[in-house]
N, C-alpha and C. Protein backbone atom coordinates (compact mmCIF):
# COMPACT_ATOMS: atom_id res chain seq x y z
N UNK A 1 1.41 9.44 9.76
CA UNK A 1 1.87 9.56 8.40
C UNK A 1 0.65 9.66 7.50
N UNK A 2 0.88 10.08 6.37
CA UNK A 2 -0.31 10.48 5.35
C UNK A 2 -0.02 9.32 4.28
N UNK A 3 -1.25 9.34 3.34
CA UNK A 3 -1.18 8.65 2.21
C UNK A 3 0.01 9.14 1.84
N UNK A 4 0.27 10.10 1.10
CA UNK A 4 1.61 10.82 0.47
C UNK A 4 2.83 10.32 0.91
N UNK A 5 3.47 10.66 2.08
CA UNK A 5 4.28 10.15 2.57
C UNK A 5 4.53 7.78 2.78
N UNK A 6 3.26 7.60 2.76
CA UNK A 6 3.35 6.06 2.29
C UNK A 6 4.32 6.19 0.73
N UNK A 7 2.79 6.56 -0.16
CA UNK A 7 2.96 6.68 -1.08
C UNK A 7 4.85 6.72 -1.67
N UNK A 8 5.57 8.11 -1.01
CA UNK A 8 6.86 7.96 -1.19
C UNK A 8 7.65 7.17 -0.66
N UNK A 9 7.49 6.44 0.80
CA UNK A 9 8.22 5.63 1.45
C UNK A 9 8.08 4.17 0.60
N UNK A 10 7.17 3.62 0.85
CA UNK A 10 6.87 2.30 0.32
C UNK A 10 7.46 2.68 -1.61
N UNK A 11 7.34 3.43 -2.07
CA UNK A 11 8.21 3.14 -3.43
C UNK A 11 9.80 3.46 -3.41
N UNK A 12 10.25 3.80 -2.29
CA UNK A 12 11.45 4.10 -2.31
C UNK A 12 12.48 2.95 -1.47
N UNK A 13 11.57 2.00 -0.71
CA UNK A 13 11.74 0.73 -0.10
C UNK A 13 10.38 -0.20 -0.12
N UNK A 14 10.46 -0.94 -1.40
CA UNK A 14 8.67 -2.04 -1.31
C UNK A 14 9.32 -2.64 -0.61
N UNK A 15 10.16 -3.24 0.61
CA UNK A 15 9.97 -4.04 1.77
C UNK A 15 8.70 -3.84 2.71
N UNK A 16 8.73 -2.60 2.79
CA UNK A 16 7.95 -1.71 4.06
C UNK A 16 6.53 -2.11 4.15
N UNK A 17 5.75 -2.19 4.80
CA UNK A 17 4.40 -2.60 4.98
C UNK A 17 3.80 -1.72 5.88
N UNK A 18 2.71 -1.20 5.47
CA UNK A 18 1.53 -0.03 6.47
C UNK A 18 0.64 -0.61 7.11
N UNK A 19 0.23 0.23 8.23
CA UNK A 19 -1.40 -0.17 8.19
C UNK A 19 -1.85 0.70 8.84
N UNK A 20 -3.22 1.02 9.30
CA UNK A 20 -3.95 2.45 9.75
C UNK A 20 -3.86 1.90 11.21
N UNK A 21 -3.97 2.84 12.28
CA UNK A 21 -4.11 2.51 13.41
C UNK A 21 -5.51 2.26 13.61
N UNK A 22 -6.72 2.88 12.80
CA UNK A 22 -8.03 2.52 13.26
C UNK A 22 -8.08 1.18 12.74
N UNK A 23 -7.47 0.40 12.04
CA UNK A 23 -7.82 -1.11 12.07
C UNK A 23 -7.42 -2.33 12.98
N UNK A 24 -9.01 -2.29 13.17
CA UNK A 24 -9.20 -2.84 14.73
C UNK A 24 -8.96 -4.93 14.04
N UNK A 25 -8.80 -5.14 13.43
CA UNK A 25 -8.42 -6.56 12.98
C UNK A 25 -7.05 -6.67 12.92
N UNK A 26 -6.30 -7.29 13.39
CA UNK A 26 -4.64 -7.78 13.11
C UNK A 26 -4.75 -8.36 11.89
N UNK A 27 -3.18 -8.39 11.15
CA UNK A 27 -2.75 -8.81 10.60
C UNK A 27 -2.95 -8.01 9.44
N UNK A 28 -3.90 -7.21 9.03
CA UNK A 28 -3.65 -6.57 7.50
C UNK A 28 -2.68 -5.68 7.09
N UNK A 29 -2.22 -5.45 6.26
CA UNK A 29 -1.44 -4.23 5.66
C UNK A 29 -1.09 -4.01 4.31
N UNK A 30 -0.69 -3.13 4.00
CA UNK A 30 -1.00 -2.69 2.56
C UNK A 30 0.97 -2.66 1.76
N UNK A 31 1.28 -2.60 1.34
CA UNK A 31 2.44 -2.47 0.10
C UNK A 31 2.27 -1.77 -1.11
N UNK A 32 3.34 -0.94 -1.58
CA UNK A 32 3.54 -0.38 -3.00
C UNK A 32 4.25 -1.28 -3.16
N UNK A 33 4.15 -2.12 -4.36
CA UNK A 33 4.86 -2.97 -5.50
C UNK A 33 5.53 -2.12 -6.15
N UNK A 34 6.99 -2.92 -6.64
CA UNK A 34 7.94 -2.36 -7.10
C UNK A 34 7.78 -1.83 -8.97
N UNK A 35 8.13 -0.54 -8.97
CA UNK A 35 7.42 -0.58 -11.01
C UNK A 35 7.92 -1.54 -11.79
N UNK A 36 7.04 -1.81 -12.47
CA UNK A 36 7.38 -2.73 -13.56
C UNK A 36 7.15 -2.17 -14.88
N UNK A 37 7.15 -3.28 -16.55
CA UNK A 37 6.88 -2.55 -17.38
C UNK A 37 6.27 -3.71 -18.08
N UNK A 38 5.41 -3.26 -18.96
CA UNK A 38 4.43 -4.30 -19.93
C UNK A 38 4.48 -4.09 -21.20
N UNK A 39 4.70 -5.12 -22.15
CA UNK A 39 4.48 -4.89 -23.39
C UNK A 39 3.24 -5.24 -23.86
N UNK A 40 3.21 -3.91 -24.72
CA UNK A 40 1.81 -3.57 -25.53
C UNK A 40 1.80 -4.62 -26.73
N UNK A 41 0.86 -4.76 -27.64
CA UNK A 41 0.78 -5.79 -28.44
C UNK A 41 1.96 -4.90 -29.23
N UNK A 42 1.98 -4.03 -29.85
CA UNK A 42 2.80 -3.44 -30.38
C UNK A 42 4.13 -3.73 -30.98
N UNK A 43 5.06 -4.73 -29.10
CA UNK A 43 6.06 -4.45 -29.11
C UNK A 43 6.89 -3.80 -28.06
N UNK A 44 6.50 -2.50 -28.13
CA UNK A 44 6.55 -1.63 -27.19
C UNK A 44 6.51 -1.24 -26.09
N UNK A 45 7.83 -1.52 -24.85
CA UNK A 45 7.33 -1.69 -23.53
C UNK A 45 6.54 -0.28 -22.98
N UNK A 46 5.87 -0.46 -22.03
CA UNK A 46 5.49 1.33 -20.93
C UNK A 46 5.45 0.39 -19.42
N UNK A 47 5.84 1.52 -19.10
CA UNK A 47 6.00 1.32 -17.39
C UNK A 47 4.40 1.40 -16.65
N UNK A 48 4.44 0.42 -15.76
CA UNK A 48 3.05 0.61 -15.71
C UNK A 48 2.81 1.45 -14.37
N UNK A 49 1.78 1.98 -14.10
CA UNK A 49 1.98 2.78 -12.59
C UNK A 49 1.87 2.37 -11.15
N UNK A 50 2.63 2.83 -10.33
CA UNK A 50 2.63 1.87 -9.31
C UNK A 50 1.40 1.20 -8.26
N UNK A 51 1.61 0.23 -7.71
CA UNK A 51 0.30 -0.38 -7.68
C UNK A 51 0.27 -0.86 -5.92
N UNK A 52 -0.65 -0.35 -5.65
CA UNK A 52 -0.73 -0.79 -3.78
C UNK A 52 -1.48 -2.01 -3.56
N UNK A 53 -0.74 -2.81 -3.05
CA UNK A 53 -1.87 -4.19 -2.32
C UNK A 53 -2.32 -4.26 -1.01
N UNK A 54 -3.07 -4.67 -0.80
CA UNK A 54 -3.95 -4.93 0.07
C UNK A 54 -3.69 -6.37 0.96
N UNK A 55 -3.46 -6.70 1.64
CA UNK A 55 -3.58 -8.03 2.36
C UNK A 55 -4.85 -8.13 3.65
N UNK A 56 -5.91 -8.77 3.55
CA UNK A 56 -6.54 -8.38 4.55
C UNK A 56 -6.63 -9.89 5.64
N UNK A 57 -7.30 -9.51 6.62
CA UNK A 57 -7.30 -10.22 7.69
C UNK A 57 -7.53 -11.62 7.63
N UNK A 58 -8.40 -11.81 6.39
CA UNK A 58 -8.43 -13.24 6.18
C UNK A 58 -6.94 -13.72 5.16
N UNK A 59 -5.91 -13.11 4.53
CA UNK A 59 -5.42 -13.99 4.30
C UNK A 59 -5.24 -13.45 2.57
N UNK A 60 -6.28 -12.15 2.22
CA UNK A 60 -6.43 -12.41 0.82
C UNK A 60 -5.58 -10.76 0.12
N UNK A 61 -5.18 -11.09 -0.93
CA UNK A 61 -4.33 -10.03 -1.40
C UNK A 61 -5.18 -9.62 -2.54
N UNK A 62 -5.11 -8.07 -2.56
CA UNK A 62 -5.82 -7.49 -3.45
C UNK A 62 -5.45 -6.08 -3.90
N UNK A 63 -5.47 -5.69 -5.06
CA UNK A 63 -4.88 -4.19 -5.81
C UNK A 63 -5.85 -3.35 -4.21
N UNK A 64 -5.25 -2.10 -4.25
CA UNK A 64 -5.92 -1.42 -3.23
C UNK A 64 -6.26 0.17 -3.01
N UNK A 65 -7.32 0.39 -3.31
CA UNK A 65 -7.77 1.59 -3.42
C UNK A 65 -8.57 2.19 -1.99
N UNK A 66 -7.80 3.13 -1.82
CA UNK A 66 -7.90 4.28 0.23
C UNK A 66 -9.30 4.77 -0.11
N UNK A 67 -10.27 4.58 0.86
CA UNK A 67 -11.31 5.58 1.09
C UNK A 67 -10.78 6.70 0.78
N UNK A 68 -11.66 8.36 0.39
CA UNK A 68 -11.40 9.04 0.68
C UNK A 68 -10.61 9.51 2.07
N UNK A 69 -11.16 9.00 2.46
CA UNK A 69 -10.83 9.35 4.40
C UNK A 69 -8.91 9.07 4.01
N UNK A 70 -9.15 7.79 4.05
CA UNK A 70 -7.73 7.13 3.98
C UNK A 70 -6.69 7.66 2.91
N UNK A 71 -7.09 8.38 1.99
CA UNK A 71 -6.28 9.06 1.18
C UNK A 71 -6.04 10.76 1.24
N UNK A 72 -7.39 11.22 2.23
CA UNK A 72 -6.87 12.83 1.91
C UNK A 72 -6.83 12.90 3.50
N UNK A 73 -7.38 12.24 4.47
CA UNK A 73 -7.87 13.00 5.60
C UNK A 73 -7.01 12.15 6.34
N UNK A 74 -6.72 11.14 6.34
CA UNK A 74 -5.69 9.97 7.60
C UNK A 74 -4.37 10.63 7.65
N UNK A 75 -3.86 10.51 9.08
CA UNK A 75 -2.77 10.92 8.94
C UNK A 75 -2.23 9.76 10.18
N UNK A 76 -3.20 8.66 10.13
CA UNK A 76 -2.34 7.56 11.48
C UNK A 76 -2.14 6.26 10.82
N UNK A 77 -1.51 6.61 9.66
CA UNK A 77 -0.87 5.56 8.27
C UNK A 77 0.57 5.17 9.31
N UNK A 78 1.09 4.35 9.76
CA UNK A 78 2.16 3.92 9.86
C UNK A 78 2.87 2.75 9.32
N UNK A 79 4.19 2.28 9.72
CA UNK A 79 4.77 1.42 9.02
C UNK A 79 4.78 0.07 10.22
N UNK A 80 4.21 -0.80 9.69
CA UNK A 80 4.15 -1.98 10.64
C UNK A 80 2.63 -2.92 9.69
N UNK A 81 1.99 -3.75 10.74
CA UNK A 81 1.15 -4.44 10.36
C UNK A 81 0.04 -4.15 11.36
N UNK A 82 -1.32 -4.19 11.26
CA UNK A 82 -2.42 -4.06 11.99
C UNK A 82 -2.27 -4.95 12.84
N UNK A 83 -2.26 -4.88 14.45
CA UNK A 83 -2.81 -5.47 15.28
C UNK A 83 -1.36 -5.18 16.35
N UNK A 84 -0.18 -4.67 15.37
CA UNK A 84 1.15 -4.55 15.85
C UNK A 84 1.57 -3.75 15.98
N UNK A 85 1.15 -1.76 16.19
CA UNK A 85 1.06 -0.55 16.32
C UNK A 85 2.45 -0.18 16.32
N UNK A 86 3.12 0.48 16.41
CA UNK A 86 4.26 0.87 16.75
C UNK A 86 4.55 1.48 18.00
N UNK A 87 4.93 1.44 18.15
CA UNK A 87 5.16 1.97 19.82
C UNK A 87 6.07 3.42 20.12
């Protein structure tokens, strides 16, 4: 699977959880969070854009931005957790 196809799956079900097959550490994987919306001082809500996390091997969650590699060139994005491949 490609970034893209995450990209649409995980916002069309944020249950779902990824992870690359080259990650050789268990347990990490990534999530699209569900949209939300924020108010501006204004008043004024806006939707904010959707946002990928990160969970990594130690335990720690973080907003999450793909290498190049991992965003134009990966295509062994699947749905599961690192260390737990799909079969």
């Amino acid at each position: 699977m490609r970034w893209s196809d995450l990209l649409r799956r995980g916002t069309a079900d944020p249950t779902l959880t990824f992870a690359r097959k080259k990650w050789e550490q268990p347990g990490k994987f990534v999530w699209v969070a569900p949209r939300e919306t924020v108010t501006a001082p204004t008043g004024k809500e806006y939707p904010l854009c959707v946002t990928v996390y990160f969970k990594d091997a130690d335990d720690v969650v973080k907003p999450y931005q793909p290498s190049m590699d991992g965003m134009t060139e990966a295509e062994d994005w699947y749905v599961g957790v690192s260390g737990q491949p799909p079969e």
